[in-house]
Protein backbone atom coordinates (compact mmCIF):
# COMPACT_ATOMS: atom_id res chain seq x y z
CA UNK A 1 -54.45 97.58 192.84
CA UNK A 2 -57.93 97.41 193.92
CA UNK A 3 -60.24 100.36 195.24
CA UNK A 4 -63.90 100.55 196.83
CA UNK A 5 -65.15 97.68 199.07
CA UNK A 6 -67.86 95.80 197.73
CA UNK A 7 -71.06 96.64 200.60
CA UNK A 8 -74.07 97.04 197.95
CA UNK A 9 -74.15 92.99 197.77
CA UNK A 10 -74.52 93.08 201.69
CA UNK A 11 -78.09 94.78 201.01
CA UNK A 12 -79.14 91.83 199.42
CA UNK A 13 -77.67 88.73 201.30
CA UNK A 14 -76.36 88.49 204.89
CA UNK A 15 -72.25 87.82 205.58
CA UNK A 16 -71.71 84.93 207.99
CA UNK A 17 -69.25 85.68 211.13
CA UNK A 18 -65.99 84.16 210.56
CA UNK A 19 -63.11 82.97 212.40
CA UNK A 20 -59.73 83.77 211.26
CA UNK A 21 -57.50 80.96 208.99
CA UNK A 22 -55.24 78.42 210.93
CA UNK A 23 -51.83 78.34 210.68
CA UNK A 24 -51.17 75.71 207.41
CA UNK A 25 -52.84 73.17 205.93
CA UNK A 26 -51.10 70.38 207.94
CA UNK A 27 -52.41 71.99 210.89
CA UNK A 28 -56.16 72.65 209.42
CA UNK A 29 -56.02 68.67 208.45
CA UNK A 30 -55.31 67.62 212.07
CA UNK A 31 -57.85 70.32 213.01
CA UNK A 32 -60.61 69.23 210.73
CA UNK A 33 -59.69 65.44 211.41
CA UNK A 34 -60.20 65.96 215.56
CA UNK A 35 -62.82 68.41 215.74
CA UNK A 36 -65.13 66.35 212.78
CA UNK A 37 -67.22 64.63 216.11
CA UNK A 38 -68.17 67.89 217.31
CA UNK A 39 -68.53 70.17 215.01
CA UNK A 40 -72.37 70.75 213.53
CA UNK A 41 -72.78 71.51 210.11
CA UNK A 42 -74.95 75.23 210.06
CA UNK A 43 -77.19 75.75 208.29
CA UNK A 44 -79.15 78.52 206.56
CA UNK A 45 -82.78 79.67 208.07
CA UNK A 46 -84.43 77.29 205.54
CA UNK A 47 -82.32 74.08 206.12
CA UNK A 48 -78.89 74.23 203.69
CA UNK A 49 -75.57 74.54 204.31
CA UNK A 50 -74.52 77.53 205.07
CA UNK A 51 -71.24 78.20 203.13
CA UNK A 52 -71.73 81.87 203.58
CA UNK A 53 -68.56 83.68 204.51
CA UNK A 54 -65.07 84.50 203.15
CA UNK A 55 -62.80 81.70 201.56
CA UNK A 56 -59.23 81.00 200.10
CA UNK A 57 -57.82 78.94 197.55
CA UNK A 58 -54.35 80.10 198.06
CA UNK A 59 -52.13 77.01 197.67
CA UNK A 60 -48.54 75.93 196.51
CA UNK A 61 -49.90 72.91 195.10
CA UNK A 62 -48.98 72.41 191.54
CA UNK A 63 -52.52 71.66 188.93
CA UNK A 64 -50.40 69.17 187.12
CA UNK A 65 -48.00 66.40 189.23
CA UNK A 66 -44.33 67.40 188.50
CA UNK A 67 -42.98 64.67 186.02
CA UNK A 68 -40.51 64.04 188.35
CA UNK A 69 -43.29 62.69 190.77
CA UNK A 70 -44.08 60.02 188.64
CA UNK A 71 -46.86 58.23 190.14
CA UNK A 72 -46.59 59.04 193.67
CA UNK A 73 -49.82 60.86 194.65
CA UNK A 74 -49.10 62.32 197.91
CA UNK A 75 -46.02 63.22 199.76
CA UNK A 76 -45.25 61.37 203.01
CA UNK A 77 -45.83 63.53 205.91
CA UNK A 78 -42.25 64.31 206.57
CA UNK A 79 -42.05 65.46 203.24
CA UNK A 80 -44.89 67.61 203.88
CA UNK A 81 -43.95 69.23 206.84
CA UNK A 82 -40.50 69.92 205.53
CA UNK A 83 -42.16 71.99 202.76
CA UNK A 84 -44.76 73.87 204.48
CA UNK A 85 -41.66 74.71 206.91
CA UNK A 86 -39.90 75.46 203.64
CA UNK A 87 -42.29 77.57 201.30
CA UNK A 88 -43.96 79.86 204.24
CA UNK A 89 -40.84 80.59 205.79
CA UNK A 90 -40.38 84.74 205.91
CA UNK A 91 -39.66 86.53 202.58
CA UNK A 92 -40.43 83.29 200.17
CA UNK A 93 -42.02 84.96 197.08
CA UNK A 94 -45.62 84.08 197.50
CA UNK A 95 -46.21 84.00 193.78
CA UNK A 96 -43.61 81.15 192.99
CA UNK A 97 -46.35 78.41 192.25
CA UNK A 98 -43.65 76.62 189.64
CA UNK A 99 -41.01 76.04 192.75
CA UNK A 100 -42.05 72.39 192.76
CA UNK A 101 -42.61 72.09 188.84
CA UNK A 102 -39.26 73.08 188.11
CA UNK A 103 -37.23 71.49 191.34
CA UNK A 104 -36.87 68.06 192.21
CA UNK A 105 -37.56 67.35 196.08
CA UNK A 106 -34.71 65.50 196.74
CA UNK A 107 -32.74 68.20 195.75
CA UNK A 108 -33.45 70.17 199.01
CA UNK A 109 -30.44 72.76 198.69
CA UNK A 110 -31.90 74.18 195.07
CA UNK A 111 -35.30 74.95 196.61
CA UNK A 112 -33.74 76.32 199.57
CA UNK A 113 -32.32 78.73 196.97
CA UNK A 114 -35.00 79.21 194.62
CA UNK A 115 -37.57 79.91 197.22
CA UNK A 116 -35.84 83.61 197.68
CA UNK A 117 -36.45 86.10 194.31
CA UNK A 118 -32.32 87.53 195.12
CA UNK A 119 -31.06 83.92 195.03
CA UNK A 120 -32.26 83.85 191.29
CA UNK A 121 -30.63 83.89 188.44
CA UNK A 122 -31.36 86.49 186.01
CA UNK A 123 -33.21 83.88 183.77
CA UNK A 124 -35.18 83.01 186.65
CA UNK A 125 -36.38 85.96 188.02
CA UNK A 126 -38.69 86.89 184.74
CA UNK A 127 -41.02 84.73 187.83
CA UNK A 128 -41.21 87.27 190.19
CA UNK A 129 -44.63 89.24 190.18
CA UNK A 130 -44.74 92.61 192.42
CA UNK A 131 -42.84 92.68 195.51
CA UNK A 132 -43.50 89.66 197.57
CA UNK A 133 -43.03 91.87 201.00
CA UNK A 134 -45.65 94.55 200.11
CA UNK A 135 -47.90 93.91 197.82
CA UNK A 136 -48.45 89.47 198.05
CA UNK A 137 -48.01 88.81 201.55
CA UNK A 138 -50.80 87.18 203.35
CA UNK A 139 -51.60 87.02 207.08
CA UNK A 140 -51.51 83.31 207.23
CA UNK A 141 -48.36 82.45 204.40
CA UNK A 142 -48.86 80.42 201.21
CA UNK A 143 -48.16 76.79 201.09
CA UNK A 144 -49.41 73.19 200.56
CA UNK A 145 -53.29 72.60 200.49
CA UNK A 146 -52.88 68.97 201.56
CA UNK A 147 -50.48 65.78 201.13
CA UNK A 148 -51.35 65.70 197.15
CA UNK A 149 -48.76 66.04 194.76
CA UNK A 150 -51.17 67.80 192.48
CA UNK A 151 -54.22 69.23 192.48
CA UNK A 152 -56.07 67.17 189.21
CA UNK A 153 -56.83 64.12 191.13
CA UNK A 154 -58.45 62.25 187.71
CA UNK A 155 -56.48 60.90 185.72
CA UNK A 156 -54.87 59.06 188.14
CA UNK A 157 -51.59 60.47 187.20
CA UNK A 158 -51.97 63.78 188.18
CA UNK A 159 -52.04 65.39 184.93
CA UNK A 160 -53.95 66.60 181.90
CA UNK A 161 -55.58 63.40 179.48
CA UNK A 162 -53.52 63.90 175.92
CA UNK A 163 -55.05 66.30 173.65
CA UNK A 164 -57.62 65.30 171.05
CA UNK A 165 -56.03 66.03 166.85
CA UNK A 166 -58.94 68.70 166.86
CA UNK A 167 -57.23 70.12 169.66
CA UNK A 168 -53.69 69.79 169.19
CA UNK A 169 -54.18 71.86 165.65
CA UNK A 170 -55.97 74.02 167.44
CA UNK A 171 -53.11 74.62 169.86
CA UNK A 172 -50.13 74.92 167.10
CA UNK A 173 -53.23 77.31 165.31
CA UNK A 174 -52.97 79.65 168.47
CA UNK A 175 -49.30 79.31 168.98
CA UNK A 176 -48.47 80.41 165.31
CA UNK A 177 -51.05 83.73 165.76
CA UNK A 178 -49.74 84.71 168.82
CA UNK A 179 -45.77 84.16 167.61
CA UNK A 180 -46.69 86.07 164.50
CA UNK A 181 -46.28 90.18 163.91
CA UNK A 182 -50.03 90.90 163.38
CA UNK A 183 -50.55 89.86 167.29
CA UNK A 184 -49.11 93.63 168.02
CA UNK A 185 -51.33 95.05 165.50
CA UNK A 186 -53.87 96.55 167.81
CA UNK A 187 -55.29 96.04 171.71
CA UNK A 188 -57.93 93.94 169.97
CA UNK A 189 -55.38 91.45 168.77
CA UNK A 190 -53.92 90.93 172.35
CA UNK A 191 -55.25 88.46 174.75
CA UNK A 192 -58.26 89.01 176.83
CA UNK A 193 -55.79 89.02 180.32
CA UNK A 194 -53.96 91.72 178.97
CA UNK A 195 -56.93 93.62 178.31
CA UNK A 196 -58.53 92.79 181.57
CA UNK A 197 -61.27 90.99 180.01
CA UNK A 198 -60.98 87.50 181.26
CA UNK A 199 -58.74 85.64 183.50
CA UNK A 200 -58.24 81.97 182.83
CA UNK A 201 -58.36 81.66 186.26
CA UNK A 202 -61.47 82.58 186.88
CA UNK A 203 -64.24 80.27 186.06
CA UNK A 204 -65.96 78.72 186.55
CA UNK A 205 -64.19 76.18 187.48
CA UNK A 206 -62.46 78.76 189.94
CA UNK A 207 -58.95 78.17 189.59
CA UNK A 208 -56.35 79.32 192.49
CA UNK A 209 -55.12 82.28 191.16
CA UNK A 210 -51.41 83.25 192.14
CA UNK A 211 -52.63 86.33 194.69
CA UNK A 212 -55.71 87.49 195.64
CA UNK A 213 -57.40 84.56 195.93
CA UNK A 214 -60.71 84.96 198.16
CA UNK A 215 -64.33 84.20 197.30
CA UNK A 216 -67.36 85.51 199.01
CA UNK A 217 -70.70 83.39 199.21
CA UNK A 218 -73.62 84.57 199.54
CA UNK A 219 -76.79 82.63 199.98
CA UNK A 220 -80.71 82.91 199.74
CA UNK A 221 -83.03 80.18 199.59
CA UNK A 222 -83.31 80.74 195.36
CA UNK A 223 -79.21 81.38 194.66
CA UNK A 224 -76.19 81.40 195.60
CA UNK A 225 -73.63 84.50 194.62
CA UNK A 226 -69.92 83.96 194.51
CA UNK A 227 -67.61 87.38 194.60
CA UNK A 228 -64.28 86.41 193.59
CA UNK A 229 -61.30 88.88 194.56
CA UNK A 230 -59.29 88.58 191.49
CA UNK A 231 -61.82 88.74 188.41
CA UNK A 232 -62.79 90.73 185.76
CA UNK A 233 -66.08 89.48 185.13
CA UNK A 234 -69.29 90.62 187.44
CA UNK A 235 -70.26 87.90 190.43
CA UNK A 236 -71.50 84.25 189.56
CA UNK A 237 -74.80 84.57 190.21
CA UNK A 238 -75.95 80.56 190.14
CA UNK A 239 -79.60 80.02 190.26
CA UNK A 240 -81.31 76.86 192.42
CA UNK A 241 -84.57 76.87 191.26
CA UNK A 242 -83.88 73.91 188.50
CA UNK A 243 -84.61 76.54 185.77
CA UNK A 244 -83.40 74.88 182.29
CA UNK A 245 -79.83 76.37 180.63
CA UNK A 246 -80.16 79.49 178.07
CA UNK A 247 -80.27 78.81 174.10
CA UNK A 248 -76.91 77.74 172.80
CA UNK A 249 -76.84 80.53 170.93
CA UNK A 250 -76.51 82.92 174.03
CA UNK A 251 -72.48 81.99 175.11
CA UNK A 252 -70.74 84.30 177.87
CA UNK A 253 -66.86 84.25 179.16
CA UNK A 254 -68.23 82.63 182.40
CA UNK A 255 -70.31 80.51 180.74
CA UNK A 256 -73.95 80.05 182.00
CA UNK A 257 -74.08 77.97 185.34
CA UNK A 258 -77.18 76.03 187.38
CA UNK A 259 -77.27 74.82 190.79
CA UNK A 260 -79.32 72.35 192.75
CA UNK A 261 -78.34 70.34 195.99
CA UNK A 262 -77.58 67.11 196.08
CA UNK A 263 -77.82 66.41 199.88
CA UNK A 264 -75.56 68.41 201.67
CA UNK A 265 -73.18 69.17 198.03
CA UNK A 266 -73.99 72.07 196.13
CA UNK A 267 -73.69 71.02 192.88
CA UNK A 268 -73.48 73.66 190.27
CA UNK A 269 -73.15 72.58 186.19
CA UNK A 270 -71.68 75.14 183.60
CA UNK A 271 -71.85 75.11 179.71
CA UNK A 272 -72.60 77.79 176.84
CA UNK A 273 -69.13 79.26 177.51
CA UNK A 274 -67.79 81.98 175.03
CA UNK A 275 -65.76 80.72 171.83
CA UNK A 276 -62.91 83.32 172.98
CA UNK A 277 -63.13 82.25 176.47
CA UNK A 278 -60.75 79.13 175.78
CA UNK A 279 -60.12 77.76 178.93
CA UNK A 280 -57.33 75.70 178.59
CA UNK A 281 -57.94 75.43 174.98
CA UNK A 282 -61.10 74.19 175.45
CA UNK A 283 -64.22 74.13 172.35
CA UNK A 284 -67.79 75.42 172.44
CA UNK A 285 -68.34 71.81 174.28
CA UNK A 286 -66.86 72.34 177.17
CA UNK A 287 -68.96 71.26 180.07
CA UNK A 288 -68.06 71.65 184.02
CA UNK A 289 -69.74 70.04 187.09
CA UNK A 290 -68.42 71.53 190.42
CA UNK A 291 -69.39 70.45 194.24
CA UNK A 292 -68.82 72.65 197.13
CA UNK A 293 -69.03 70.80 200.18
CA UNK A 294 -68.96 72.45 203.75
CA UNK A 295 -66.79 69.39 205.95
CA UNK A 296 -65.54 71.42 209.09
CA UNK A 297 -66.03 74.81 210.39
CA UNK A 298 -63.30 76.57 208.73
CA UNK A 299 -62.85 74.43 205.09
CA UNK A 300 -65.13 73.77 202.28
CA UNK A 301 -64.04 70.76 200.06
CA UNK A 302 -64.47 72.17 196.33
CA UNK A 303 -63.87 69.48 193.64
CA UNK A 304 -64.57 69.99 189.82
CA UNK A 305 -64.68 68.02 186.53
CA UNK A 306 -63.98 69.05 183.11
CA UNK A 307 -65.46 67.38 179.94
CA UNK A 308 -64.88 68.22 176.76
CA UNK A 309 -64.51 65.37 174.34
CA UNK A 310 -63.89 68.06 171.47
CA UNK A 311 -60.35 68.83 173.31
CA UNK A 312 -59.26 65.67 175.77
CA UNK A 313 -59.54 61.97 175.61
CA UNK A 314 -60.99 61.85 178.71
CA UNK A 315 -62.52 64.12 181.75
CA UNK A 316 -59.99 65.82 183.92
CA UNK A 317 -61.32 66.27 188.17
CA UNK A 318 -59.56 68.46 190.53
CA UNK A 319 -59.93 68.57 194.00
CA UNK A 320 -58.81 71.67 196.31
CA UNK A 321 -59.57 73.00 199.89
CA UNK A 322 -61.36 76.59 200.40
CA UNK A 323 -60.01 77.62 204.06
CA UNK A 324 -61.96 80.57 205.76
CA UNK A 325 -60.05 83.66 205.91
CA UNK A 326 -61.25 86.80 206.81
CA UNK A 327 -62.64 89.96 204.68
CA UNK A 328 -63.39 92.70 203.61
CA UNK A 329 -62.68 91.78 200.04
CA UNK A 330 -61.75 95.06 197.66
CA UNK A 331 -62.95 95.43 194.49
CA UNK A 332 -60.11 94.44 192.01
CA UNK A 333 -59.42 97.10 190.03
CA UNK A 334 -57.71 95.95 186.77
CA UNK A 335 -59.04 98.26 183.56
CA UNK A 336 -58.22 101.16 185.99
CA UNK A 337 -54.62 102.15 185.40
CA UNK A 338 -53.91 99.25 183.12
CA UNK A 339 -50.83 101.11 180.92
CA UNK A 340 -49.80 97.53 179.31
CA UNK A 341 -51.45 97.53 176.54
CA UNK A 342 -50.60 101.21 175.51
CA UNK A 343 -46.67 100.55 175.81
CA UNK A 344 -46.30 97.22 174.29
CA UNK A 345 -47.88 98.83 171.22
CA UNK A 346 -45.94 101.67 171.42
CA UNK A 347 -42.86 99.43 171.85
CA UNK A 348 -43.77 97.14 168.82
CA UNK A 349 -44.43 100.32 166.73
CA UNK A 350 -41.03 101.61 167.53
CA UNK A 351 -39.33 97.89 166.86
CA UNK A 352 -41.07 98.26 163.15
CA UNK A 353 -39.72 101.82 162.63
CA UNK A 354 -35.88 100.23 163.60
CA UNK A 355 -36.41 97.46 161.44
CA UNK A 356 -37.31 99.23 158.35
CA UNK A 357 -35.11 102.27 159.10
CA UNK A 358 -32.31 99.20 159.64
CA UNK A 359 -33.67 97.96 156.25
CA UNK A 360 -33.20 101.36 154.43
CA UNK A 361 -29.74 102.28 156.23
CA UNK A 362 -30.83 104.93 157.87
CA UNK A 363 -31.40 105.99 161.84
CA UNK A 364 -34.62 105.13 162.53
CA UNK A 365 -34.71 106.80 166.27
């Protein structure tokens, strides 16, 4: 799954020493909360934050509040502890980031069995990605970020603002296409994940992926570089130097990003994303603001806000913690050895031949 480490970036900025991750995110919280008086924020040789290092987003947290929530923002702490006890327990499949879409808390005895991939059902295992044992277990196991119910923060109901008309026919314009035979006509017709051209994931804003979730920062006085594990796209390169945004007319998948600090909060601003990029069915105006905030020794606070008043009524915020983990990060090797594409055309072509061979009465095998 991935290949050669990534060293040639180490030539141009140096790593920060880390410390490994703590055990869960209860425990980081209490950490954070009694070691706030004495830790010292570092800093860089010429004064900034230093948020140099490696960092993970890996979280159960759902982006959207389960509807069964309702309003309730965070869980109470018992609540929280029971799940972190719950979802990191040994041989949960790391990758099962719906368990608390899908499952009403109260109904402790269904997540008990969901939280195992044999316990499924045969409609429910289409969820399991890899095996959870080998190739998605992490050192420190995934659960809860914090005590939120979700991870959008704004509106205050924990999920997406309603769709603008523009957007909604947009939507039903994609479903239809994808629904209809000409998706299968060729590798150009399939989406850009498939084709490992673009992860929706990926950003900016960075997203917690379901595995592989680490960034690298990198800092000189001019930049900062982010290396994200699981991406497709080369590394953010964000420049500082208050240089203006590129024509309109220039548009890439990862859109074209500035940063400037605002105090202590990197604050980095993206627009002039791709028209196929679509994240999250967003238009041409879709504008992010992100902050990356060093608060403790081992946790950044990242929040982000999405504007796009071509696709929601209103701006959408999330807020998430990156935890320090330790390195190396691979390279994440997707192109290489990527067989999808070649068999689901080769299946579609031999679900045509059937079909017409059914339609003429004949064998078509």
């Amino acid at each position: 799954m991935h290949h050669a480490t990534l060293a040639a970036l180490a030539a141009v900025v140096a790593i920060a020493l880390l410390s490994p991750v703590s055990a869960s995110a209860q425990d980081r919280e209490e950490s954070d909360a009694e070691g706030a008086a004495e830790w010292t924020l570092p800093r860089t040789p010429d004064g900034r934050p230093d948020l140099q290092g490696y960092w993970t987003t890996q979280t159960f947290t759902p982006l959207e509040r389960p509807a069964h929530l309702g309003d309730r923002e965070f869980f109470t702490e018992e609540e929280t502890a029971w799940l972190q006890r719950e979802l990191t327990a040994e041989g949960v499949d790391p990758s099962a980031r719906e368990i608390l879409d899908i499952i009403d808390i109260e109904d402790r005895e269904e997540l008990q069995r969901y939280k195992y991939q044999a316990n499924r059902t045969p409609d429910e295992r289409h969820h399991i990605h890899y095996d959870n044992e080998i190739w998605l277990r992490t050192p420190v196991p995934k659960g809860l970020s914090s005590r939120r119910t979700s991870l959008i923060t704004r509106p205050r109901n924990g999920r997406f603002p309603p769709l603008t008309p523009e957007a909604a026919a947009r939507a039903a314009a994609t479903r239809a296409a994808q629904a209809h035979a000409s998706a299968f006509d060729s590798h150009q017709s399939r989406p850009l994940s498939e084709r490992c051209i673009a992860w929706s994931h990926e950003g900016p804003p960075m997203m917690p992926p379901s595995y592989n979730d680490i960034h690298q920062f990198f800092q000189t006085p001019d930049h900062v570089v982010v290396l994200s594990e699981l991406a497709t796209n080369p590394p953010r390169i964000i420049p500082l130097d208050r240089r203006p945004h590129v024509s309109d007319a220039i548009r890439q998948f990862p859109g074209d990003s500035r940063g400037r600090w605002e105090g202590d909060t990197l604050v980095v601003e993206t627009r002039n994303y791709a028209e196929r990029r679509r994240f999250r069915g967003a238009g041409l105006a879709l504008h992010v603001v992100e902050r990356f905030t060093r608060v403790s020794a081992d946790r950044i606070h990242y929040e982000f806000t999405v504007t796009d008043p071509e696709t929601w009524t209103s701006p959408w915020s999330v807020e998430l913690p990156m935890v320090k983990t330790t390195g190396p990060l691979f390279e994440y090797g997707c192109h290489e050895g990527n067989h999808d594409i070649r068999h689901i055309l080769e299946i579609h072509r031999n679900l045509e031949r059937q079909a017409a061979g059914d339609a003429a009465g004949t064998d078509s095998r």
